[in-house]
Protein backbone atom coordinates (compact mmCIF):
# COMPACT_ATOMS: atom_id res chain seq x y z
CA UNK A 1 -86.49 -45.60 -52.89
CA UNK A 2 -85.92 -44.12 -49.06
CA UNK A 3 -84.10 -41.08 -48.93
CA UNK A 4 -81.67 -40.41 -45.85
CA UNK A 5 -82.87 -38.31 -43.10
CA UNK A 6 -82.02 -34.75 -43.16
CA UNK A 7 -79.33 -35.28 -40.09
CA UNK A 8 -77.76 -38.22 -41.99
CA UNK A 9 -74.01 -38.24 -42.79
CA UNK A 10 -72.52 -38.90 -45.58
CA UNK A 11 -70.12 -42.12 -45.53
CA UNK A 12 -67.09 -42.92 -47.83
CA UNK A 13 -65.80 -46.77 -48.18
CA UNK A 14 -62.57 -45.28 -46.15
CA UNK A 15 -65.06 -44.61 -43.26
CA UNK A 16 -66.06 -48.28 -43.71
CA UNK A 17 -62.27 -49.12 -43.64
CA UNK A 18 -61.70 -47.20 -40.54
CA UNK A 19 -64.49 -49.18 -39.14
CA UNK A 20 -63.13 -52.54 -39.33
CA UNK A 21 -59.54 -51.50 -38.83
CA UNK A 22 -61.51 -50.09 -35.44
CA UNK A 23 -63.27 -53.11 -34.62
CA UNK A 24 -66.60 -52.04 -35.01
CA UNK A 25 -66.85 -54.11 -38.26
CA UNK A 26 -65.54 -57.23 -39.56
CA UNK A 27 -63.16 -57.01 -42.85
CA UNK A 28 -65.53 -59.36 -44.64
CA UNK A 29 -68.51 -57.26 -43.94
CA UNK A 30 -67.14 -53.97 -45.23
CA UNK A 31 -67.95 -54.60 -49.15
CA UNK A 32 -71.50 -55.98 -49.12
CA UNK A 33 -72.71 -52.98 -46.31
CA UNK A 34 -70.93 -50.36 -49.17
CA UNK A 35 -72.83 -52.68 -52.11
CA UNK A 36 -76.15 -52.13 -50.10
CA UNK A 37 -75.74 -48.72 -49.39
CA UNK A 38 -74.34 -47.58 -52.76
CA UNK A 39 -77.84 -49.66 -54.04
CA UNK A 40 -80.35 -48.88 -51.01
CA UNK A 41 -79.00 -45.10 -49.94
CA UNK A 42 -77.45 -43.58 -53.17
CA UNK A 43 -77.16 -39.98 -51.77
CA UNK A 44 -75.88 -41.20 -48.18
CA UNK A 45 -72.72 -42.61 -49.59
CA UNK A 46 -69.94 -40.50 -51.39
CA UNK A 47 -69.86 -39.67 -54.99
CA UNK A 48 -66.12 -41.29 -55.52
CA UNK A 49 -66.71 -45.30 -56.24
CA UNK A 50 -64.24 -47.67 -54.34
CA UNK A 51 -61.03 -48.12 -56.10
CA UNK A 52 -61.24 -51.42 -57.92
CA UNK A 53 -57.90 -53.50 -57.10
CA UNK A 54 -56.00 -54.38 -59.76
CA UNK A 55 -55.75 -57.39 -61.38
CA UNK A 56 -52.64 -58.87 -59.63
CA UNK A 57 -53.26 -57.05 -56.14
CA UNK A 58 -50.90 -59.19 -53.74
CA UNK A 59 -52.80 -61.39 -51.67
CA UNK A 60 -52.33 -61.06 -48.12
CA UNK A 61 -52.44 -64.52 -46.21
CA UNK A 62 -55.33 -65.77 -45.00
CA UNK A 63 -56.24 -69.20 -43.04
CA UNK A 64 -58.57 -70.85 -46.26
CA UNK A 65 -57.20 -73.90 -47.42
CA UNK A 66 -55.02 -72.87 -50.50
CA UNK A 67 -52.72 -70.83 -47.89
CA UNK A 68 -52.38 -73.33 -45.50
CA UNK A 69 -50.99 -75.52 -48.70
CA UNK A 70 -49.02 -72.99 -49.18
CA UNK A 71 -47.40 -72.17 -46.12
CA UNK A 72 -47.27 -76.31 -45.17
CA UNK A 73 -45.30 -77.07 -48.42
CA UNK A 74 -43.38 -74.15 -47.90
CA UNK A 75 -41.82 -75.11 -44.44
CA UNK A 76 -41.36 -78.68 -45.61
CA UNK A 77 -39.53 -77.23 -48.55
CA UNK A 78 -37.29 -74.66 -45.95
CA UNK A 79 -36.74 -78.03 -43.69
CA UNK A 80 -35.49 -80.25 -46.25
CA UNK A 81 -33.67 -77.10 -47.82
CA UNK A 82 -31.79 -76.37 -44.04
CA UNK A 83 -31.85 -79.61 -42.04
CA UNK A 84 -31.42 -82.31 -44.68
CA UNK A 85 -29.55 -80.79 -47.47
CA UNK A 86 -26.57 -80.75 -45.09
CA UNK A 87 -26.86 -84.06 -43.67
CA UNK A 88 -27.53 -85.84 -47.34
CA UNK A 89 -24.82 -83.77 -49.40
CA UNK A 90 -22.17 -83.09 -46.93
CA UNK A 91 -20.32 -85.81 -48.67
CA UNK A 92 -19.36 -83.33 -51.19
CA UNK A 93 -17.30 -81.52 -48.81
CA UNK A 94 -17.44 -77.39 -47.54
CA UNK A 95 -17.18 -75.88 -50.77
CA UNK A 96 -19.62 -78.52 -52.80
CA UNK A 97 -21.75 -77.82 -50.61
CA UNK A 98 -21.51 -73.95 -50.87
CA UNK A 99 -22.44 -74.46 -54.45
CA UNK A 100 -25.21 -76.55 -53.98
CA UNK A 101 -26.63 -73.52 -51.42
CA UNK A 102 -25.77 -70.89 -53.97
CA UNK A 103 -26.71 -72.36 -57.06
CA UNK A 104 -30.33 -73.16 -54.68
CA UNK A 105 -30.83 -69.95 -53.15
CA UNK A 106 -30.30 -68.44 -56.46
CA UNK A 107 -33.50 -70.62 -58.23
CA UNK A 108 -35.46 -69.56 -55.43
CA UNK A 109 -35.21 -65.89 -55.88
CA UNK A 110 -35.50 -66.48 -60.38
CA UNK A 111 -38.68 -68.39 -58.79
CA UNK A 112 -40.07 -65.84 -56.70
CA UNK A 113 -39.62 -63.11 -59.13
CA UNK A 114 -41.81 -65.27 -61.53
CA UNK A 115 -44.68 -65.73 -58.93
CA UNK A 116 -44.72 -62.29 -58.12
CA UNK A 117 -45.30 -61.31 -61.50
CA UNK A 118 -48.33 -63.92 -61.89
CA UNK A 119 -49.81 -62.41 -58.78
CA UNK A 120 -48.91 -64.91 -56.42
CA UNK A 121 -47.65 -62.53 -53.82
CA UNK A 122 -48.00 -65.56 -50.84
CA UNK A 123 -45.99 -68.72 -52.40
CA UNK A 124 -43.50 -65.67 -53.98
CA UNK A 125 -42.80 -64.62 -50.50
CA UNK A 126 -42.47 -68.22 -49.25
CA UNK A 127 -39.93 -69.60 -51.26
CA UNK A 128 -37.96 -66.13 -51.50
CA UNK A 129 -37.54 -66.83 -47.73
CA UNK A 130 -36.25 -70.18 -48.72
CA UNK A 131 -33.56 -68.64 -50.13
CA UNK A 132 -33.04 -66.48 -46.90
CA UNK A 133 -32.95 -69.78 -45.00
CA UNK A 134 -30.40 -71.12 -47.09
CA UNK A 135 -27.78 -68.24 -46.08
CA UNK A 136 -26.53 -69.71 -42.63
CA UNK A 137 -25.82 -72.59 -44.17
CA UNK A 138 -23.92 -71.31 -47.17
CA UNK A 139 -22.07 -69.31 -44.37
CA UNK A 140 -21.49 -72.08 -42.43
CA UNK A 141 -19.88 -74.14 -45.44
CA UNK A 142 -17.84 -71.31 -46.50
CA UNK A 143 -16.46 -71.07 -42.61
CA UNK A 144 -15.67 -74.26 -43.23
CA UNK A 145 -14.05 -74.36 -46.56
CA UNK A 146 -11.83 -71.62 -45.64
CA UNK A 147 -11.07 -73.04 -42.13
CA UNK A 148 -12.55 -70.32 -40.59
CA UNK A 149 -14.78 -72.08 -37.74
CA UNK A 150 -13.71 -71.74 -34.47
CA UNK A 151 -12.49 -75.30 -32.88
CA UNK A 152 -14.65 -77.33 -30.59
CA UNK A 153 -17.91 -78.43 -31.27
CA UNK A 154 -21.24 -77.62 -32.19
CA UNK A 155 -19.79 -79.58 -35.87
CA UNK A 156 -23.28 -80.30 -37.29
CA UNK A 157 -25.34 -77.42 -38.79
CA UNK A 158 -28.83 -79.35 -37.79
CA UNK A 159 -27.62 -78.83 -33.70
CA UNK A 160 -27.80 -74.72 -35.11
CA UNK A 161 -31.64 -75.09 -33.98
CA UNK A 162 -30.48 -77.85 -30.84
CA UNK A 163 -27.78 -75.72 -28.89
CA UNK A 164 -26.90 -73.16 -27.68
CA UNK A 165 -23.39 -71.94 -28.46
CA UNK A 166 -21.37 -68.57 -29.37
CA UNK A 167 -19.72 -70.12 -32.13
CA UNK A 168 -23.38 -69.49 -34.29
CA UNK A 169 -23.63 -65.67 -33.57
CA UNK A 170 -21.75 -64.94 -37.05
CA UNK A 171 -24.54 -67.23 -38.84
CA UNK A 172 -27.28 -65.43 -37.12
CA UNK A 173 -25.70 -61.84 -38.03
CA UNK A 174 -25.47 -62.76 -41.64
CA UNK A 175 -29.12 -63.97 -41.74
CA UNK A 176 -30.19 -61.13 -40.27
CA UNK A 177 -28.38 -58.84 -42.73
CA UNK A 178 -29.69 -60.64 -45.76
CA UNK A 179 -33.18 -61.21 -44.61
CA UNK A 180 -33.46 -57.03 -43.63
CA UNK A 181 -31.92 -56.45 -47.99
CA UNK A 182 -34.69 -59.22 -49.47
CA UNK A 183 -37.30 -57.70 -47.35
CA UNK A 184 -35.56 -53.83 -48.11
CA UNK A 185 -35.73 -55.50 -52.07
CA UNK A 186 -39.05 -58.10 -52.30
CA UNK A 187 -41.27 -56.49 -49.92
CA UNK A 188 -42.98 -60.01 -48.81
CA UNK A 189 -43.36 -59.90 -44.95
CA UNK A 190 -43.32 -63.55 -44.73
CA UNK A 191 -39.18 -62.58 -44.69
CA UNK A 192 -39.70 -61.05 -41.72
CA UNK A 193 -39.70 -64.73 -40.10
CA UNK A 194 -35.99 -65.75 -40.82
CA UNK A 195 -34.94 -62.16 -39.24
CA UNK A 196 -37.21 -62.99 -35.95
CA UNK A 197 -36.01 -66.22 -35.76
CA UNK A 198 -32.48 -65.01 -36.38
CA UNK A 199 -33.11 -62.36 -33.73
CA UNK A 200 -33.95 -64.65 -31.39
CA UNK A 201 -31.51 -67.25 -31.48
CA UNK A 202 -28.76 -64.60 -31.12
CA UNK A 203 -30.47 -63.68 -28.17
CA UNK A 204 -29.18 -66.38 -26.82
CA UNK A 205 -26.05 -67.39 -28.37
CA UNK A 206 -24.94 -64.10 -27.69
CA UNK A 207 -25.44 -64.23 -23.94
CA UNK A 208 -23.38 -67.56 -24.01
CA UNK A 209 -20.81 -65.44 -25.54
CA UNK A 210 -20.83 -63.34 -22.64
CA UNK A 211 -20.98 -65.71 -20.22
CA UNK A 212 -19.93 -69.52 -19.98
CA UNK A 213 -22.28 -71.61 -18.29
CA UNK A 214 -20.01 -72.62 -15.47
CA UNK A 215 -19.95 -69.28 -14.18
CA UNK A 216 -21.40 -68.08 -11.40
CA UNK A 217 -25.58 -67.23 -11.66
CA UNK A 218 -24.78 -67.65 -15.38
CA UNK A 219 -28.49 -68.90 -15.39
CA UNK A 220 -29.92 -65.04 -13.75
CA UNK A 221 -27.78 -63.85 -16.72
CA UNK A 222 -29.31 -65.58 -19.43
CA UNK A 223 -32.41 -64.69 -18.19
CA UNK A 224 -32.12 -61.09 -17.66
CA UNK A 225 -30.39 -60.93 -20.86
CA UNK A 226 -33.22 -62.44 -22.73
CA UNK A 227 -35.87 -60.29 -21.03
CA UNK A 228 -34.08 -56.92 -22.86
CA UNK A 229 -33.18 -58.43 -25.72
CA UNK A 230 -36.52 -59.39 -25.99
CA UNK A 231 -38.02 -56.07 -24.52
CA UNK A 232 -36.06 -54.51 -27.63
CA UNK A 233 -37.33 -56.65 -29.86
CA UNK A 234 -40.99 -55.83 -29.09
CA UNK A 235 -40.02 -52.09 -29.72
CA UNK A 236 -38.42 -53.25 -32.86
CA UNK A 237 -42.00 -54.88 -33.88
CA UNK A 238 -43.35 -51.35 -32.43
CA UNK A 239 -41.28 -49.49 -35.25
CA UNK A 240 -41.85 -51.60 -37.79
CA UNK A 241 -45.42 -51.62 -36.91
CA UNK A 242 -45.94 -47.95 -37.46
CA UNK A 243 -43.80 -47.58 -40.15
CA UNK A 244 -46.00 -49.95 -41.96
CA UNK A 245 -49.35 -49.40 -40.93
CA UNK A 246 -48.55 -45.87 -42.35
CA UNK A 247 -47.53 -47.06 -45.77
CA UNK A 248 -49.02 -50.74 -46.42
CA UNK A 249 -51.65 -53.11 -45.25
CA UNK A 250 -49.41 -55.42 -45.18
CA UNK A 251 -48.18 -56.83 -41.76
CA UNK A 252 -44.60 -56.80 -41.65
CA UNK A 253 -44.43 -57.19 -37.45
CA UNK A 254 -46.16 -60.57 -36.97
CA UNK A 255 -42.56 -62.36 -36.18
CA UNK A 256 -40.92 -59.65 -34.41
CA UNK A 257 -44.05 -59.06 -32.28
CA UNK A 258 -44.76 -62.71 -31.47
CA UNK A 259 -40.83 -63.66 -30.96
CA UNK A 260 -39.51 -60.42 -29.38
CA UNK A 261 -43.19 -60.61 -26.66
CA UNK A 262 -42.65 -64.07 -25.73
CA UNK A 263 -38.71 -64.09 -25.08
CA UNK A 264 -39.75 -60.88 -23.08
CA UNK A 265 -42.45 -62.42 -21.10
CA UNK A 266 -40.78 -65.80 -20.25
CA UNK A 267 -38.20 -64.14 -18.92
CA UNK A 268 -40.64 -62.35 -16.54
CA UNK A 269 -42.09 -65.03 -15.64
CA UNK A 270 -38.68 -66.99 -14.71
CA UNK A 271 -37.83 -64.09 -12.48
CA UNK A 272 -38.62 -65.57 -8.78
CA UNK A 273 -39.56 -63.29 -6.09
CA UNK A 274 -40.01 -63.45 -2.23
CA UNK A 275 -41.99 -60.45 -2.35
CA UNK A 276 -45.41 -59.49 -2.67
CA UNK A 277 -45.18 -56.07 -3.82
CA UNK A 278 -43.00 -57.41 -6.79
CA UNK A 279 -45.86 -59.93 -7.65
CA UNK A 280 -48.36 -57.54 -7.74
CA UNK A 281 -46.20 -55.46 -10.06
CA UNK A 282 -45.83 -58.75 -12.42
CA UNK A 283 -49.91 -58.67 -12.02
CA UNK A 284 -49.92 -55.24 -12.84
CA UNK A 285 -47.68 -55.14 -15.90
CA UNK A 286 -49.68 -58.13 -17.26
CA UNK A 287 -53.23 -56.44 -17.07
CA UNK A 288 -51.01 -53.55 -19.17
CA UNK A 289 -50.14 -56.40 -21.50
CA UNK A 290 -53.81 -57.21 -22.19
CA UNK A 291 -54.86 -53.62 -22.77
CA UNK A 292 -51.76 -53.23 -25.38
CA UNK A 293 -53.36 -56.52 -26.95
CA UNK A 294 -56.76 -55.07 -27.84
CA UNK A 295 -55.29 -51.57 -28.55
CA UNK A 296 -52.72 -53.09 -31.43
CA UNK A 297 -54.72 -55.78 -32.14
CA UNK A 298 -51.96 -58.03 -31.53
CA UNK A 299 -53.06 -61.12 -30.04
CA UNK A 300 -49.25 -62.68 -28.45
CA UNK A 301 -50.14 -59.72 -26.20
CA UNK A 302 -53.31 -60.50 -25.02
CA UNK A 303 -52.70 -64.62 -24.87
CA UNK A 304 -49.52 -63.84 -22.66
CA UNK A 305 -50.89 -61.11 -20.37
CA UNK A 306 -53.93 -63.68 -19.82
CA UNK A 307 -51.71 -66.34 -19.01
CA UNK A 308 -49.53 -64.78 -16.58
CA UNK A 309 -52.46 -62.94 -14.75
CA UNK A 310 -53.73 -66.33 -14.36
CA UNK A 311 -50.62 -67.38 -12.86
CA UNK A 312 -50.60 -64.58 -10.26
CA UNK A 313 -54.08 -65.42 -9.46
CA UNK A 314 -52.98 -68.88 -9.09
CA UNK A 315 -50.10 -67.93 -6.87
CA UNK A 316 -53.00 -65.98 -4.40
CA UNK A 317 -55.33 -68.71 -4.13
CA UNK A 318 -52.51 -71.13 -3.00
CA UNK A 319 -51.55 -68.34 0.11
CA UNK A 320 -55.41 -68.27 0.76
CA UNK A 321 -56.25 -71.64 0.49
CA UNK A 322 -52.87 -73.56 1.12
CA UNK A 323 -53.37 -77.21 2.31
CA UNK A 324 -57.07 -76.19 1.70
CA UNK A 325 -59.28 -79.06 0.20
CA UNK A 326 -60.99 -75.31 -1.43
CA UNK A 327 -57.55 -75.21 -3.51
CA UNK A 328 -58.74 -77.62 -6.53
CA UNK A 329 -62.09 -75.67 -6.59
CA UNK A 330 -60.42 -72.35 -6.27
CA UNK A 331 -58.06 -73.03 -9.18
CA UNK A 332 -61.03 -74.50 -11.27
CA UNK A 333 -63.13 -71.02 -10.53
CA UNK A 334 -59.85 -68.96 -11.39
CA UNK A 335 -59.78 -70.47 -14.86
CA UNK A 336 -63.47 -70.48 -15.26
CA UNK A 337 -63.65 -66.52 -14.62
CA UNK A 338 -60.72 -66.42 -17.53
CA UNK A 339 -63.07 -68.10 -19.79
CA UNK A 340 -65.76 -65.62 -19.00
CA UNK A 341 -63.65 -62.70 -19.04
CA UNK A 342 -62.92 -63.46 -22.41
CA UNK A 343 -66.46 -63.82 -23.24
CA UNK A 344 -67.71 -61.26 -22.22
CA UNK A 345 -64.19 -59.45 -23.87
CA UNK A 346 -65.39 -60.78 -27.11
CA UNK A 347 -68.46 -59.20 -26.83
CA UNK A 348 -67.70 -55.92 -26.06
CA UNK A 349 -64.70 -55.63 -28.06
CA UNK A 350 -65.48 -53.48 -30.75
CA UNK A 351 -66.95 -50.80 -27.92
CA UNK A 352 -64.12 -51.30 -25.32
CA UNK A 353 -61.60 -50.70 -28.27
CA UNK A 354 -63.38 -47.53 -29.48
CA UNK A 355 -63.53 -46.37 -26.16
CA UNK A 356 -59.50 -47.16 -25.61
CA UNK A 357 -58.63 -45.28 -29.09
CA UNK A 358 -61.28 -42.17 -27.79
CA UNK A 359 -58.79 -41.34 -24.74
CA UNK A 360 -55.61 -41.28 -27.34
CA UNK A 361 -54.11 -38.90 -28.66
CA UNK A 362 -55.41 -37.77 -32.60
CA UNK A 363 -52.31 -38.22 -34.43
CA UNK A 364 -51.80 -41.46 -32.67
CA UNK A 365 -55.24 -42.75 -32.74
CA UNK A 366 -54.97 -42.63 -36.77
CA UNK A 367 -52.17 -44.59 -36.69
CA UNK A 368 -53.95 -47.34 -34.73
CA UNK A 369 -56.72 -47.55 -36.71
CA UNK A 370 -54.09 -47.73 -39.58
């Protein structure tokens, strides 16, 4: 059997871990390389065996074909459960209706409890945000029943998800509170997705609050309002993300980071500007957006920063080549270079990312590599 070379290091499966979380090797690769080493290079590997998971580890989602069921039958079962159950049992008035949502949300969490303890961390997480879900519109009926709800209109629950209006801001801060004590209590960061959601419609609702849309640039207002809000949010999904990655694999940021990054970012990008200087800076700002990308691992980032660099690049070619016949070519080569850029990204990720968490700072750098 080969022996390692006298300058050899010895490796430990956390090295492996650190690895992947790195870049430099994919998750699925990490267990066969520390089968064939443990086999092949017995004194080049360390002496403690990897930790064998137990028997009902949660699983974490993945994109095979039992957790797309999942997650498919789960959102058809949190439509019907918000959307439809008001429009088909409405007939039983405000405070039938309240029952129906208690008495539903509270099978829901009796259900997830039981998954959870069969090992079925995904589909226990789905359907106790189901009963999340189900909170605005118990609120909402219980407004209702106690003639509570402010007069004038939105008087539908399904418009909740249509319009915009101030009247839904005590819905949204009640889903918020009980999605943040069943994710405080169940620890499934699927829940995570009713608070982003929730998050992100008071964005808006609460801006409408401020101002009515008949006011003067009402419209700069919304906008500039939903750029901070969602600015915050992305720090939000920056908290959560370390606290986390510190105690769990488990990725309890996906919503916040995907919701909070693209409220921020459209708003950016609906900000118009005369000058140049101010263009560059949206240029700038996006190339920083790609870099944060690879460095989190967070790919809203990247897919957003690539996007609006694309659009700046599209904005120069039309100075340079305005009422050009060039212009359709020099929009075609734009995208094209995108397209190779991330090729040859892909490529060189795992070196460019080692080389990004090499200029950080130690304490920091562990917490990236999680």
């Amino acid at each position: 059997m080969p022996k390692p070379a006298a300058e050899s290091v010895r490796v430990c499966l956390q090295d492996l871990d650190h690895a992947a979380n790195a870049g430099v090797l994919q998750p699925g690769q990490v267990a066969p390389l520390w089968e064939y080493l443990s086999a092949h290079w017995p004194a080049a590997v360390g002496s403690v065996p990897p930790v064998p998971e137990p028997a009902h580890a949660p699983a974490g989602p993945t994109f095979d074909f039992t957790h797309t069921l999942y997650y498919l039958g789960g959102m058809l079962a949190i439509g019907a459960a918000t959307l439809f159950l008001n429009e088909s049992w409405q007939r039983l008035g405000p405070w039938g209706l309240l029952a129906v949502c208690v008495g539903y949300a509270a099978a829901c969490v009796w259900g997830a409890r039981a998954l959870e303890r069969r090992g079925l961390a995904v589909p226990a997480g789905i359907v106790a945000t189901l009963a999340v879900c189900l909170v605005p519109l118990a609120t909402w009926s219980l407004q209702h029943a106690m003639g509570l709800w402010p007069e004038g209109e939105p008087l539908r629950y399904a418009q909740l998800h249509t319009r915009i209006d101030w009247r839904w801001v005590t819905l949204e801060l009640v889903t918020v509170t009980a999605a943040a004590t069943a994710l405080w209590a169940l620890r499934h960061p699927f829940l995570v997705m009713p608070l982003a959601m929730a998050l992100w419609y008071l964005s808006m609702d609460l801006a409408r609050l401020v101002v009515q849309p008949d006011a003067p640039e009402s419209w700069r207002f919304y906008r500039d309002f939903s750029m901070f809000f969602g600015l915050l949010m992305t720090l939000l999904a920056f908290w959560v993300d370390v606290r986390s990655r510190l105690a769990s694999r488990r990725d309890y940021a996906f919503w916040l980071y995907l919701l909070g990054v693209v409220t921020f970012w459209g708003a950016l990008t609906a900000r118009e500007s005369s000058s140049e200087l101010a263009r560059a800076g949206y240029a700038a700002l996006n190339v920083v957006m790609l870099g944060l990308g690879a460095l989190l691992q967070r790919r809203v980032f990247a897919a957003c920063g690539g996007l609006g660099l694309a659009l700046y690049l599209g904005h120069l070619s039309h100075r340079v080549f305005q009422d050009s016949l060039w212009f359709p070519l020099a929009l075609t080569l734009i995208g094209l270079g995108v397209m190779a850029a991330g090729i040859l990204w892909q490529r060189h990720e795992a070196r460019l990312r080692v080389a990004l968490l090499a200029r950080l700072p130690a304490a920091l750098r562990e917490w990236v590599r999680g």
